[in-house]
Protein backbone atom coordinates (compact mmCIF):
# COMPACT_ATOMS: atom_id res chain seq x y z
CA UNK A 1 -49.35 45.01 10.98
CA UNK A 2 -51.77 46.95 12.94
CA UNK A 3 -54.83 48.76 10.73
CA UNK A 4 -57.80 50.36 11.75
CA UNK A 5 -61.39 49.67 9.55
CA UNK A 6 -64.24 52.26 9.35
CA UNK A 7 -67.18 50.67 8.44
CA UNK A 8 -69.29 53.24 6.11
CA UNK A 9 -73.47 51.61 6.22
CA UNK A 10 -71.82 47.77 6.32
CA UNK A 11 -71.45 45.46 9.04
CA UNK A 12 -69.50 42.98 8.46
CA UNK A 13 -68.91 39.61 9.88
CA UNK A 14 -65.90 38.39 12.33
CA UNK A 15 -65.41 36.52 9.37
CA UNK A 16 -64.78 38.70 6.75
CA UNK A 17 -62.54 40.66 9.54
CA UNK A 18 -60.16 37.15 9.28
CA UNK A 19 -60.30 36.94 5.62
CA UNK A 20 -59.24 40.73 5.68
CA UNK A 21 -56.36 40.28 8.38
CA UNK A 22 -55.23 36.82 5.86
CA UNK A 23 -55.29 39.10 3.20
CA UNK A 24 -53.68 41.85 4.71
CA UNK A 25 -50.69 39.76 5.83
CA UNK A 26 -49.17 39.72 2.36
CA UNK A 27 -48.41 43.26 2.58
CA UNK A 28 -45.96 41.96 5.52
CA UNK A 29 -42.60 42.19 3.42
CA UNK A 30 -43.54 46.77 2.95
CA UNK A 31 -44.06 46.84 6.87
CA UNK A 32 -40.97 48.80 6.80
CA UNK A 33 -42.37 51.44 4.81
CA UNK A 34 -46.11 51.91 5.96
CA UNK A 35 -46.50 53.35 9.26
CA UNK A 36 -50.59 53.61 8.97
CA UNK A 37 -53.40 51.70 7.42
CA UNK A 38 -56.66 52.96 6.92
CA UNK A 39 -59.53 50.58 5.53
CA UNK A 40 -63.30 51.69 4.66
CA UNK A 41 -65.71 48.97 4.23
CA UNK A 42 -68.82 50.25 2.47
CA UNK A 43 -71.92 49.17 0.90
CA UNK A 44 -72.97 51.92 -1.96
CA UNK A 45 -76.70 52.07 -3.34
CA UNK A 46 -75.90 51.18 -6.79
CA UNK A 47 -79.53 50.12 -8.37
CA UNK A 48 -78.26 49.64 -11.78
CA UNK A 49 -75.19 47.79 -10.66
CA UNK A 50 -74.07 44.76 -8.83
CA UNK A 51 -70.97 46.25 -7.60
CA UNK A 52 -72.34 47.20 -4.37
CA UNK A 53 -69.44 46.64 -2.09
CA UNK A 54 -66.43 48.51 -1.95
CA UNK A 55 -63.43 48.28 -0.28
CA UNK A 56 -60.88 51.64 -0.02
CA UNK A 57 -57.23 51.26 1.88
CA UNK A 58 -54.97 54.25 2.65
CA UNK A 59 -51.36 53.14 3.21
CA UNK A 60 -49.52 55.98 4.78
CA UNK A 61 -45.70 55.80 3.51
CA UNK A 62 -42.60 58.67 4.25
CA UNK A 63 -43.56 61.32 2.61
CA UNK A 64 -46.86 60.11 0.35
CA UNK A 65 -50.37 58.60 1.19
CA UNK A 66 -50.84 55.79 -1.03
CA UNK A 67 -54.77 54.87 -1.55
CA UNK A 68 -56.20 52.06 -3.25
CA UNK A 69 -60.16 50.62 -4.16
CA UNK A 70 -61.74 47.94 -5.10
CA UNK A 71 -65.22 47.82 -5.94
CA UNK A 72 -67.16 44.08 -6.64
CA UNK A 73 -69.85 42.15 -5.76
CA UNK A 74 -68.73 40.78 -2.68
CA UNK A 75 -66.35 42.35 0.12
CA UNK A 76 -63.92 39.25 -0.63
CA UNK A 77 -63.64 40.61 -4.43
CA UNK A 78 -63.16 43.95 -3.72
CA UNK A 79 -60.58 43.11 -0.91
CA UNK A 80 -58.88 41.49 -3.92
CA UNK A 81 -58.97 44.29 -6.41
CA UNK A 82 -57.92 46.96 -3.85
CA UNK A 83 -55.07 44.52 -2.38
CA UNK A 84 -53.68 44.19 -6.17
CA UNK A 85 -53.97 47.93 -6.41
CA UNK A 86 -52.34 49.10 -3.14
CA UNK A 87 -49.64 46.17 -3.74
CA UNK A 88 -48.97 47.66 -7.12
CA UNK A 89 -48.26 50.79 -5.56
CA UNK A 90 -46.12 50.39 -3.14
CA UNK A 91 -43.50 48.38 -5.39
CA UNK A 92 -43.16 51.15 -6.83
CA UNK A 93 -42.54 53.36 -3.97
CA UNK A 94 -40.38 50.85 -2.60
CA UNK A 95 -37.99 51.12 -6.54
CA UNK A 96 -38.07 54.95 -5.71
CA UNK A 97 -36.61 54.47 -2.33
């Protein structure tokens, strides 16, 4: 599944990148229903808070643009929460179809 990532102030590693494509492969069995994936990698200024990385994925579906974000610690976190999310989602689009 081909995505694109705009990185927002982060840099991230080649190795978050392959953690990210891993991750991303689950969403292999809805291939037939997203024709675009957009994923923002930022770091926020939170001073009061440790969730300083966030993670935001827009799934473009027929007919709808699904989004999705996960906000944690770490990029690997927030990859999860935003995965769940977006996942979540598109079962249910998929039950509509």
């Amino acid at each position: 599944m081909k995505y694109i990532i705009h990185k927002v102030h982060a840099d991230i590693s080649d190795g978050l990148e392959a953690i990210l494509d891993k991750k991303l492969q689950k969403l292999d069995r809805f291939k037939n229903y997203i024709t675009a994936l957009d994923i923002y990698v930022k770091t926020l200024n939170a001073h009061n808070n440790d969730f300083t990385k966030e993670i935001e994925i827009k799934a473009l579906v027929p007919g709808n643009v699904l989004m999705a974000q996960g906000r944690a610690a770490t990029f690997e976190e927030a990859i999860d929460k935003a995965l769940s999310s977006l996942k979540k989602q598109l079962v249910k689009y998929k039950d509509t179809r």
